[in-house]
Structure formats: structure tokens, C-alpha cells
N, C-alpha and C. Protein backbone atom coordinates (compact mmCIF):
# COMPACT_ATOMS: atom_id res chain seq x y z
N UNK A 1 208.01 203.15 51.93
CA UNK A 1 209.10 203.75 51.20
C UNK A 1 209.13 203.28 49.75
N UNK A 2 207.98 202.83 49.36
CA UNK A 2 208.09 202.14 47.58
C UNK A 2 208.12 203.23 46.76
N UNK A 3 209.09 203.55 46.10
CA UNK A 3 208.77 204.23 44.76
C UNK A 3 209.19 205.55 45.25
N UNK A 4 210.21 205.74 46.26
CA UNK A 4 210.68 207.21 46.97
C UNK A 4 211.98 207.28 46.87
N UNK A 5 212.42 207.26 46.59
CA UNK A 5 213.97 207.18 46.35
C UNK A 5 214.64 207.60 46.83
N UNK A 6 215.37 207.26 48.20
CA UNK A 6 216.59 208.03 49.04
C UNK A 6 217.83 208.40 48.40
N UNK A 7 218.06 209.56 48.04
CA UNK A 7 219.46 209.55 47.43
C UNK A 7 220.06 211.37 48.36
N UNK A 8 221.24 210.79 48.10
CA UNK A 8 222.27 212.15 48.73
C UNK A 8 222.46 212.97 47.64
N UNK A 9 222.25 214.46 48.16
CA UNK A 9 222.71 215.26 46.72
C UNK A 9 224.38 215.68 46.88
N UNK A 10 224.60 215.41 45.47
CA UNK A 10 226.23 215.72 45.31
C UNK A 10 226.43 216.87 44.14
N UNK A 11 226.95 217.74 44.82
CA UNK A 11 227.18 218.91 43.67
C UNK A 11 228.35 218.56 43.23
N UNK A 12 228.60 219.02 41.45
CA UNK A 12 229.01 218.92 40.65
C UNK A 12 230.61 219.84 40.95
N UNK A 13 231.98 219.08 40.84
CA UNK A 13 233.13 219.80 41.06
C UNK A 13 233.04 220.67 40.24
N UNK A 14 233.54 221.89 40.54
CA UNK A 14 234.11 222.97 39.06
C UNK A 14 235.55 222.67 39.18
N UNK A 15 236.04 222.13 38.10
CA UNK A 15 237.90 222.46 37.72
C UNK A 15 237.91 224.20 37.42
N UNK A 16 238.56 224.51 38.37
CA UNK A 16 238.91 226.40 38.28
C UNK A 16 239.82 226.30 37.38
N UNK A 17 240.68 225.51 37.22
CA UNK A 17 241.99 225.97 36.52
C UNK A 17 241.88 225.78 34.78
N UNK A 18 240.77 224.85 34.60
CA UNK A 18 240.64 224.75 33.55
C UNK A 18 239.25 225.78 33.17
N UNK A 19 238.86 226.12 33.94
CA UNK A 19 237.94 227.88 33.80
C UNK A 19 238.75 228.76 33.60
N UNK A 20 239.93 229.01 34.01
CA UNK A 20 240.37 230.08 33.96
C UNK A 20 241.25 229.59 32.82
N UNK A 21 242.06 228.71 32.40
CA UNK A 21 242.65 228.40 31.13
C UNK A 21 241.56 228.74 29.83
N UNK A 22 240.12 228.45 30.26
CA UNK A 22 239.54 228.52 29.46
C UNK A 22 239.12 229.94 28.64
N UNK A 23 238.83 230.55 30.04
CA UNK A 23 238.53 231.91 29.77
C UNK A 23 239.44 232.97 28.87
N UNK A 24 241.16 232.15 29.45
CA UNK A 24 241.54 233.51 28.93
C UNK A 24 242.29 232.72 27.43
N UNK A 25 241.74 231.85 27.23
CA UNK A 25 241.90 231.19 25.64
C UNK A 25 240.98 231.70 25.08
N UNK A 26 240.04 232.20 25.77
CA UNK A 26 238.71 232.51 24.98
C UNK A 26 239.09 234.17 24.83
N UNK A 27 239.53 235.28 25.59
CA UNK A 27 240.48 236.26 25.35
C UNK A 27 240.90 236.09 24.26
N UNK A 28 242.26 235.19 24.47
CA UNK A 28 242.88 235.42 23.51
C UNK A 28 242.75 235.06 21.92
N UNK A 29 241.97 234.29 21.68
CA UNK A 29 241.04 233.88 20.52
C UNK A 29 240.69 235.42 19.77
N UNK A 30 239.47 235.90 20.59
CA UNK A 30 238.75 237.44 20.54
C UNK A 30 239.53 238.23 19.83
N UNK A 31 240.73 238.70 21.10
CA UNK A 31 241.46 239.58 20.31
C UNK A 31 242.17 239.17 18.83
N UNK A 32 242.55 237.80 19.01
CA UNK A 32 243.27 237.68 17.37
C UNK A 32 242.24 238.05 16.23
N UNK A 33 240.49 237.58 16.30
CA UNK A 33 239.91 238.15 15.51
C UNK A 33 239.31 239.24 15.04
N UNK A 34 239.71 239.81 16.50
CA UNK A 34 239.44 241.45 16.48
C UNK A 34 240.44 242.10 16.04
N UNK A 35 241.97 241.63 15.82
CA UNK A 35 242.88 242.21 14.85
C UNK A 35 242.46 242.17 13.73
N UNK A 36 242.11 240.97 13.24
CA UNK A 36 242.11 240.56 12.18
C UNK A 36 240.64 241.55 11.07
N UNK A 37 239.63 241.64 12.49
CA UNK A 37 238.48 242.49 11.80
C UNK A 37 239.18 244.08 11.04
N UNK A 38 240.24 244.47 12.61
CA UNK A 38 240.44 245.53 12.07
C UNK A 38 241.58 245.49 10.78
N UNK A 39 242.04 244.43 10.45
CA UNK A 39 242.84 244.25 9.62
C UNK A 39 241.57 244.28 7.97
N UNK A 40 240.98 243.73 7.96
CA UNK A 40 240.16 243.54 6.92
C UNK A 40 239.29 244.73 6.47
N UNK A 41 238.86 245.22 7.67
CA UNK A 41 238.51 246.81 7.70
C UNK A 41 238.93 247.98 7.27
N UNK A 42 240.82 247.71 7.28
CA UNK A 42 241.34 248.58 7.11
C UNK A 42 242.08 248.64 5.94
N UNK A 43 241.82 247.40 5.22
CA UNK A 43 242.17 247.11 4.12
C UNK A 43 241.08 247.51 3.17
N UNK A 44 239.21 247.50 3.65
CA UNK A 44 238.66 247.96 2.76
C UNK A 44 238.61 249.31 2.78
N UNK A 45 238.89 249.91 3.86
CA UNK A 45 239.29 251.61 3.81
C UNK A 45 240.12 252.10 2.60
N UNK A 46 241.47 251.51 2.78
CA UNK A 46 242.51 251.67 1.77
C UNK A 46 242.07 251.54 0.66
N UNK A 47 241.51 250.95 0.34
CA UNK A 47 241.86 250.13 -0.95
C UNK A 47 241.38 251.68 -2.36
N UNK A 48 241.71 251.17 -3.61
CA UNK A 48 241.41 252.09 -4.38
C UNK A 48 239.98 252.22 -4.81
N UNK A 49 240.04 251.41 -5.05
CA UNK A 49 238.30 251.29 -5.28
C UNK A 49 237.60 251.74 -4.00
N UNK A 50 235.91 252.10 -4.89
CA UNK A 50 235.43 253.49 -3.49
C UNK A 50 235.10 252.21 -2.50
N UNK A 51 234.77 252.70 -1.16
CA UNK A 51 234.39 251.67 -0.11
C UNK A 51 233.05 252.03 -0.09
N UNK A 52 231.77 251.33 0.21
CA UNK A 52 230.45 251.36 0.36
C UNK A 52 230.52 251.34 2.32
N UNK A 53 230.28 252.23 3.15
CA UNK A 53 229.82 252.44 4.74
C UNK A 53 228.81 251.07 5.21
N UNK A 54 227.88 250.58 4.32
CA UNK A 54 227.20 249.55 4.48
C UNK A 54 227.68 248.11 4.42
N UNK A 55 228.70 247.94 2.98
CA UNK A 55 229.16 246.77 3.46
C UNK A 55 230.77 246.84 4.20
N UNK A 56 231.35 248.06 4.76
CA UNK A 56 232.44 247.98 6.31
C UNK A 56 231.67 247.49 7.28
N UNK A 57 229.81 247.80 7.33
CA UNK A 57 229.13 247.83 8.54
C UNK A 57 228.83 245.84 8.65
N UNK A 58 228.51 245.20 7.27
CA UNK A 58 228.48 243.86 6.99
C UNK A 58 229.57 243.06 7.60
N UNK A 59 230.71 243.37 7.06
CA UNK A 59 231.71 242.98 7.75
C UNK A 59 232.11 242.85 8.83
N UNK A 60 232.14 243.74 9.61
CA UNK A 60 232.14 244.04 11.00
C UNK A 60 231.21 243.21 11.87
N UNK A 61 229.70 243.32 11.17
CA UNK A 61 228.97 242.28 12.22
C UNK A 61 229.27 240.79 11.69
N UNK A 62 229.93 240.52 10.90
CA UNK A 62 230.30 239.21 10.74
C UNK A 62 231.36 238.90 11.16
N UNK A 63 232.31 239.97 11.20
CA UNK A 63 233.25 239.50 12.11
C UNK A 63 233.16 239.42 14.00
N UNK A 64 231.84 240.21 14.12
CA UNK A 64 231.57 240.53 15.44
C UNK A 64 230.61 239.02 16.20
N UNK A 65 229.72 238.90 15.36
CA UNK A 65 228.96 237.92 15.59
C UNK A 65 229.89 236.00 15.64
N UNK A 66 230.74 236.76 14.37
CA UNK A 66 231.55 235.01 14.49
C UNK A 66 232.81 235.16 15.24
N UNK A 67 233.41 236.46 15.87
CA UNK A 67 234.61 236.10 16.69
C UNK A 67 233.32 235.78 17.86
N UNK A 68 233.33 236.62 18.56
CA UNK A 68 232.10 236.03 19.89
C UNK A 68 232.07 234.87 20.00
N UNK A 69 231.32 233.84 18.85
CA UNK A 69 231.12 232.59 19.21
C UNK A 69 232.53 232.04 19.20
N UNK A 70 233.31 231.98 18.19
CA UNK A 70 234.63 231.23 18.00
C UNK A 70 235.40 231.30 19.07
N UNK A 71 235.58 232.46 19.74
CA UNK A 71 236.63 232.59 20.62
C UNK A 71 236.40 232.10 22.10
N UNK A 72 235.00 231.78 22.36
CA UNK A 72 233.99 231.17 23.19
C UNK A 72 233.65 229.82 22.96
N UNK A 73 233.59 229.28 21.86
CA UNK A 73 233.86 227.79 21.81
C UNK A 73 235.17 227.23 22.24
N UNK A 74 236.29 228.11 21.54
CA UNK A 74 237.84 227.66 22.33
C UNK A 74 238.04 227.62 23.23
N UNK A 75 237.67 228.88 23.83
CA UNK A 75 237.06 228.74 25.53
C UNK A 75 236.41 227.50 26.44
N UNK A 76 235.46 227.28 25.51
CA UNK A 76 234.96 225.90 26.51
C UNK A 76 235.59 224.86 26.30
N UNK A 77 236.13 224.60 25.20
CA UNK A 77 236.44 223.35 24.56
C UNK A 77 237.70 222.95 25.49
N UNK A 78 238.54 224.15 25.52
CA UNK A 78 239.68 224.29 26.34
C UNK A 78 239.94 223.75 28.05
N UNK A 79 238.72 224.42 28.44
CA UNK A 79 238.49 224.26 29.42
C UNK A 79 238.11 222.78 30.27
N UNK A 80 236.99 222.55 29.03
CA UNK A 80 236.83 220.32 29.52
C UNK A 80 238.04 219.85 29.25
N UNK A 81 238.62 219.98 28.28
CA UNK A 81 239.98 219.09 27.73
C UNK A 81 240.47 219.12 28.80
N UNK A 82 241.16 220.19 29.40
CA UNK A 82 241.97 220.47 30.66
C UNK A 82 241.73 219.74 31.73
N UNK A 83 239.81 220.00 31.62
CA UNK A 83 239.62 218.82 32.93
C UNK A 83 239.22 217.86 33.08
N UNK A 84 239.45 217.34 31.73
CA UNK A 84 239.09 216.24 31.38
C UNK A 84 237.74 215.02 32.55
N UNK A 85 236.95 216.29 31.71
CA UNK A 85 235.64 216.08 31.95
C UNK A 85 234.87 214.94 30.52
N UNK A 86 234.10 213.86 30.84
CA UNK A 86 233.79 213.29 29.72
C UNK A 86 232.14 213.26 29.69
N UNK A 87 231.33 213.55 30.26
CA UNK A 87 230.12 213.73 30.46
C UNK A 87 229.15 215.37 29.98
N UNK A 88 228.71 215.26 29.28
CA UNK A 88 227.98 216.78 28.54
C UNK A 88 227.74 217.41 29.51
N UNK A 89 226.40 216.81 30.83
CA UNK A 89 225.94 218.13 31.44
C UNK A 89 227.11 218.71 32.18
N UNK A 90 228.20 218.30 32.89
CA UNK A 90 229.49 219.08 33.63
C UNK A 90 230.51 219.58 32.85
N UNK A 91 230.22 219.16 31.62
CA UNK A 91 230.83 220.09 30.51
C UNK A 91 230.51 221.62 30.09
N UNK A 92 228.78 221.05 29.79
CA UNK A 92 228.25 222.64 29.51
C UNK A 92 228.46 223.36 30.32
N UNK A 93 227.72 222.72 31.67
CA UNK A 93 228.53 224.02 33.03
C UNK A 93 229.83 224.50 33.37
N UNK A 94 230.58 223.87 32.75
CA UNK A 94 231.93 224.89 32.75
C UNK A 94 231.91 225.50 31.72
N UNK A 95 232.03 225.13 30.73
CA UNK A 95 231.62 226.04 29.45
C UNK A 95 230.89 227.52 29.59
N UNK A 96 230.06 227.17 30.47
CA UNK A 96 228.87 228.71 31.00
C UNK A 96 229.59 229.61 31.88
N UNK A 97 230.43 228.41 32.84
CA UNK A 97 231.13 229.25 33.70
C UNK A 97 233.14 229.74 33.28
N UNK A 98 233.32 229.43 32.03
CA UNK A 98 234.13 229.77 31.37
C UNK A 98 233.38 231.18 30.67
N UNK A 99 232.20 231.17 30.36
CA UNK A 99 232.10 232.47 29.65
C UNK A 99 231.29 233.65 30.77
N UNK A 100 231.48 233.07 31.84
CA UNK A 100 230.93 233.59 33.11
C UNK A 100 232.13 234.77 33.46
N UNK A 101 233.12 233.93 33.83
CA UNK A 101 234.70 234.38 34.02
C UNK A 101 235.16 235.26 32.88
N UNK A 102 234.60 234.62 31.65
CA UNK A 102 235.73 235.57 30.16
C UNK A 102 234.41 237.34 30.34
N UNK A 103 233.03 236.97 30.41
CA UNK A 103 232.62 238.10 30.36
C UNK A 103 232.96 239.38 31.95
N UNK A 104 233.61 238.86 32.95
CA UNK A 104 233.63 239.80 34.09
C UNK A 104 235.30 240.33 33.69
N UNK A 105 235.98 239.40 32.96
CA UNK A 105 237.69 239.70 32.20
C UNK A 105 237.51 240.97 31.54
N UNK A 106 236.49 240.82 30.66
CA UNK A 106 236.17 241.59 29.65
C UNK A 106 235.45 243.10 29.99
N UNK A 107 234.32 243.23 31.51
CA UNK A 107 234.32 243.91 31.71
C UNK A 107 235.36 244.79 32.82
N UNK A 108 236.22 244.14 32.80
CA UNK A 108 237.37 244.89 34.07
C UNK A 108 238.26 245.45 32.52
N UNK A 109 238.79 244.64 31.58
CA UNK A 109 239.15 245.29 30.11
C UNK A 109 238.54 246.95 29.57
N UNK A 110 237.09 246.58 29.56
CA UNK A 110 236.49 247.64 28.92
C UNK A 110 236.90 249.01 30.41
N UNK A 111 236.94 248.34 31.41
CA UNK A 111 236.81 249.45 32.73
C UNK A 111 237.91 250.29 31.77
N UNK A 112 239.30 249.45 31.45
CA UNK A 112 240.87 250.77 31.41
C UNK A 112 240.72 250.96 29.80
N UNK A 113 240.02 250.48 29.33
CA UNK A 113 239.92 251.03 27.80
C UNK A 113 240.81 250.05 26.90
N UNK A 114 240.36 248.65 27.36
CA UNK A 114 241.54 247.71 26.62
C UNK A 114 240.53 246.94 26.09
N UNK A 115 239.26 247.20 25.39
CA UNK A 115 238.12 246.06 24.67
C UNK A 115 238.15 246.73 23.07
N UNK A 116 238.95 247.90 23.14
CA UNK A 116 238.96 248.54 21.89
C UNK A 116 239.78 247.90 20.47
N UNK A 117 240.74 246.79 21.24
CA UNK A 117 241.47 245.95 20.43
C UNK A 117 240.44 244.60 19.90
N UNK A 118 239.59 244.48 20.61
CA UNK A 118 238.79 243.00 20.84
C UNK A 118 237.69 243.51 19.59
N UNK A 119 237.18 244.13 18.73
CA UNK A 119 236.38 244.71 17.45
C UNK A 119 235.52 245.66 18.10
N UNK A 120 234.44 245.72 17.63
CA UNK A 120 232.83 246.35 17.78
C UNK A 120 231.92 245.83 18.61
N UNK A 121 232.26 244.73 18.88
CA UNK A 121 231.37 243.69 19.31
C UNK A 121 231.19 244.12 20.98
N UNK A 122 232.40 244.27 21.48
CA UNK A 122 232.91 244.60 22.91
C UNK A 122 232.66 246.40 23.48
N UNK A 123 232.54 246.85 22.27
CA UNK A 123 232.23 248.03 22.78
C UNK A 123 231.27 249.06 23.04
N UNK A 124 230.22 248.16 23.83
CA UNK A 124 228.77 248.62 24.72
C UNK A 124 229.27 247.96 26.23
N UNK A 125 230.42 247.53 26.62
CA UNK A 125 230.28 247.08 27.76
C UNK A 125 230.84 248.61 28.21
N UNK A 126 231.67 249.53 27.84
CA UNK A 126 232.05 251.01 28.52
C UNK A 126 231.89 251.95 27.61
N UNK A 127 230.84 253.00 27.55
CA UNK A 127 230.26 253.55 26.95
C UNK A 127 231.47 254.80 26.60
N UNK A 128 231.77 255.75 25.80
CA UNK A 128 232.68 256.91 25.84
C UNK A 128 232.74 257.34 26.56
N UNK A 129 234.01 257.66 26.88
CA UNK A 129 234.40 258.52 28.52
C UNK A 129 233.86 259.93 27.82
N UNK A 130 233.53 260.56 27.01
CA UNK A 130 232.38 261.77 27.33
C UNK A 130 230.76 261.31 27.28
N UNK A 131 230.66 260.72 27.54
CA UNK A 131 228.89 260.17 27.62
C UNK A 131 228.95 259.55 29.30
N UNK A 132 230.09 259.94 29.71
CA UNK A 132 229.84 258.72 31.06
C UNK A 132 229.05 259.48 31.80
N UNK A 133 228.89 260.46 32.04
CA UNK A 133 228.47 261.46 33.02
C UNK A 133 226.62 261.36 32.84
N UNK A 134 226.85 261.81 31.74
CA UNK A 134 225.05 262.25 31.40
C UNK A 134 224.95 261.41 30.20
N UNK A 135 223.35 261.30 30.47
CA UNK A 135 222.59 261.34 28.71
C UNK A 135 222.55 261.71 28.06
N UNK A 136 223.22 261.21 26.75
CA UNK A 136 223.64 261.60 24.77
C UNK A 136 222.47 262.60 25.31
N UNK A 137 222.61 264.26 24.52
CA UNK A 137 221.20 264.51 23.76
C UNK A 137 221.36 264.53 22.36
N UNK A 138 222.47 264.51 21.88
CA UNK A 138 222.45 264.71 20.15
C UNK A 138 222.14 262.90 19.96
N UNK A 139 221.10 263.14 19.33
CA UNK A 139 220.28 261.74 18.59
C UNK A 139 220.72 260.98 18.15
N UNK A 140 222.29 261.62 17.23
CA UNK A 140 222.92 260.64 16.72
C UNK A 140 223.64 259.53 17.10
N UNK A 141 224.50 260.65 18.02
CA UNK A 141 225.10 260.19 19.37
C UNK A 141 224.21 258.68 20.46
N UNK A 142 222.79 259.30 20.56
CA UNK A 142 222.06 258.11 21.27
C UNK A 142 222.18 257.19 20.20
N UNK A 143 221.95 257.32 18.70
CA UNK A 143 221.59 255.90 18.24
C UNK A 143 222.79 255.11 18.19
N UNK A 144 223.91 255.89 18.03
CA UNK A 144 225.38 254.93 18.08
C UNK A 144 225.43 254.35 19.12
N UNK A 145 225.26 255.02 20.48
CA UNK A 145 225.23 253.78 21.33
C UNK A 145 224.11 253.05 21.92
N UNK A 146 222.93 253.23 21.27
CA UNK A 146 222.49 251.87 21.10
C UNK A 146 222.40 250.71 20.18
N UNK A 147 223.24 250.98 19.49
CA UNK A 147 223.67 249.76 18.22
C UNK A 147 224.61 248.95 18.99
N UNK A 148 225.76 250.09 19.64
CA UNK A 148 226.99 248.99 20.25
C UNK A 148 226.55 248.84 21.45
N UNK A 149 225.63 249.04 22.33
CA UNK A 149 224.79 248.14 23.59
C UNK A 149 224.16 246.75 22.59
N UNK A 150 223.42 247.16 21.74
CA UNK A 150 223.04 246.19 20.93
C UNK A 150 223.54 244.77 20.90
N UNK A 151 224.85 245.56 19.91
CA UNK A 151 225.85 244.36 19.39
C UNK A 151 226.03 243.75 20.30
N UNK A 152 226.95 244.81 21.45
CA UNK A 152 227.43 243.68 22.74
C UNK A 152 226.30 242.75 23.07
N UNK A 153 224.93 242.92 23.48
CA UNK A 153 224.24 241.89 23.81
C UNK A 153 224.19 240.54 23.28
N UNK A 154 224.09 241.20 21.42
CA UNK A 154 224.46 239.87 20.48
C UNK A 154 225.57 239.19 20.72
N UNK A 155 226.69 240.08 20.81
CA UNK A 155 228.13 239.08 20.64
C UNK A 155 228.12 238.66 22.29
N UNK A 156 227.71 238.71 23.53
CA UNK A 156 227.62 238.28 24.55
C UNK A 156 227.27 236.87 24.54
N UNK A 157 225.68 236.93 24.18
CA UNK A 157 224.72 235.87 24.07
C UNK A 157 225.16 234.62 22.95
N UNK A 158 226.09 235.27 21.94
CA UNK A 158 226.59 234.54 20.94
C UNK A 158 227.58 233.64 21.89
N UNK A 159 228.35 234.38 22.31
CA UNK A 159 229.54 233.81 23.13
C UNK A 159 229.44 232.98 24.55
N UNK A 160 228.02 232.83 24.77
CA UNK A 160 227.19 232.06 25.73
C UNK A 160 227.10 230.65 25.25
N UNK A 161 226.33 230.90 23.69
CA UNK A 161 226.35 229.59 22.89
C UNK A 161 227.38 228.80 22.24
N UNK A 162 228.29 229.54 21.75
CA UNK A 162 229.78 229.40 21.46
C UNK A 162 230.89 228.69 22.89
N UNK A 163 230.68 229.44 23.99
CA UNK A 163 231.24 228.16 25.38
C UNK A 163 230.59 226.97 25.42
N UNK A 164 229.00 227.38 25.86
CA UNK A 164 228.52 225.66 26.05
C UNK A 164 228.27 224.79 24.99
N UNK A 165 228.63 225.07 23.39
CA UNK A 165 228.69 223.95 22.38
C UNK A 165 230.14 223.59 22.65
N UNK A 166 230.98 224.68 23.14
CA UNK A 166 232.64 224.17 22.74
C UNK A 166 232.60 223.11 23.57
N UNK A 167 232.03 223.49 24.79
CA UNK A 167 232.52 222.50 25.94
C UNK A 167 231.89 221.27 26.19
N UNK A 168 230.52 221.14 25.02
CA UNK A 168 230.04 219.61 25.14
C UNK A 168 230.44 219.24 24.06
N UNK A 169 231.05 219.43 22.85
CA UNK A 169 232.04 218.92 21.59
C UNK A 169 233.19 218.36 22.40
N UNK A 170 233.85 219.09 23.51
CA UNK A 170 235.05 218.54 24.24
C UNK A 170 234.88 217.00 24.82
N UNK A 171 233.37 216.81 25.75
CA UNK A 171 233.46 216.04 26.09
C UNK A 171 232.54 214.86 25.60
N UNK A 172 232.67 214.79 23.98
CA UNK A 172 232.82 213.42 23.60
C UNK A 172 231.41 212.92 23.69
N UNK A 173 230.53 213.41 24.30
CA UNK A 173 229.29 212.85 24.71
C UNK A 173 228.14 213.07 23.75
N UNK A 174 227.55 212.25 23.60
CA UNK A 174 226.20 212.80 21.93
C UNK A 174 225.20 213.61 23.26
N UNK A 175 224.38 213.89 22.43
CA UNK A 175 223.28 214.55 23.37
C UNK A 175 222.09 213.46 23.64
């Protein structure tokens, strides 16, 4: 038996309550910056001076790309605090499984038509209720929604990295 190491495996607790605190901090994060996109948006609409279509489109993915992560770091961060977890690797894993939970929130949201408040970013998870049936044939139509399948993938994957940094910043631990 030299050099074999008997050990028992012990799986790692999940705190649910601080997943689900987490998740829907991470909600509610989203939507405040998804007001806020459409607030900024709608201010460069207004405004007197002409608006350029290219930089509303700049904006938007900057607001799309940085709510995602932001509202997904609060999310995780939220979530260790709560469970006061002090160790990185059972951090990140709630963190993952905080944005595990916020992305199935988000698609039961998009199901009733409530991701439309949350920006651009959110809206490839439910495609237009006239496209649900069949395949776009007007071209244009296809390329719009594959920009916002697109995005969503970005602001998804963003918001992947955005939980598990929040949630190993929470717990205190260097890497």
C-alpha cells in the first residue's frame, strides 16, 4: 500500500439559497443596466444632433457585453458572501451554478416576452413570435437574427466569466 493513498470522496455542499440569492441579484443587476442601455439609447435617438446607426450599434454592444458580465459578477459575489464560502474552488462552483440558475430564469423570461427589458444582449434566447414557426426567408430578416443569437452567445459566455470571477473575488482566496 506505499504511495496509494486511501481517501473517501466527499462532494462539495452547494448553499441553494445563496444560488438563488445569487441568481436573482444577478437579474436584477441586468435589468438595471438594460434600463439604463435603453436610457442612453434613447437619449442618442433624441438628441438634436444627427445620430450615426453605427455608433447606437457601439453602444449597445458595450452596454451588452459589460451588463452580462457585471450583473453576473454580483451574482456570484453575492452568492459566496451569503455562504460564506472562503475557499476559490467552491466558490467558482457556485458562481457557475449561480449563472447556471440566472441563465434557465432568463430563459423561462424570454419564454413570456419579459428579456425585452434586460437590452440586446438577451434577445436570441426567443426568437420573434413571427419567425417561430418557420425559417426567415427575407435575408435581412436571417441576418438580424443571427447577430442577436450571436450576441446572446457573447453576453451568455460573458456572464459565465463575470459569475466565476465574482464568486472567487468573494472568497478572499488568491489563486
Amino acid at each position: 500500500m506505499d504511495g496509494i493513498r486511501d481517501y473517501e470522496w466527499r462532494a462539495w455542499p452547494v448553499a441553494w439559497s445563496g444560488v438563488w440569492v445569487g441568481a436573482l441579484a444577478a437579474l436584477a443587476v441586468g435589468l438595471i443596466i438594460g434600463l439604463i442601455g435603453y436610457a442612453v439609447g434613447a437619449h442618442e435617438v433624441a438628441s438634436p444632433r444627427p445620430t450615426d446607426a453605427g455608433k447606437l450599434r457601439m453602444i449597445a454592444t458595450a452596454f451588452n457585453i459589460a451588463g452580462a458580465f457585471f450583473a453576473f459578477v454580483v451574482g456570484g459575489w453575492a452568492a459566496v458572501r451569503i455562504a460564506g464560502i472562503q475557499r476559490a474552488e467552491p466558490a467558482m462552483l457556485h458562481g457557475g451554478i449561480v449563472w447556471l440558475v440566472g441563465v434557465a430564469l432568463l430563459v423561462a423570461l424570454a419564454g413570456i416576452g419579459a428579456t425585452t427589458y434586460y437590452g440586446s444582449w438577451w434577445s436570441g434566447l426567443a426568437p420573434p413570435p413571427a419567425t417561430r414557426a418557420a425559417v426567415p426567408v427575407d435575408p435581412e430578416v436571417a441576418r438580424v437574427m443571427r447577430n442577436m443569437a450571436f450576441g446572446t452567445v457573447v453576453g451568455l459566455l460573458t456572464g459565465l466569466v463575470g459569475a466565476v470571477l465574482g464568486a472567487w473575488m468573494a472568497s478572499g482566496e488568491p489563486m
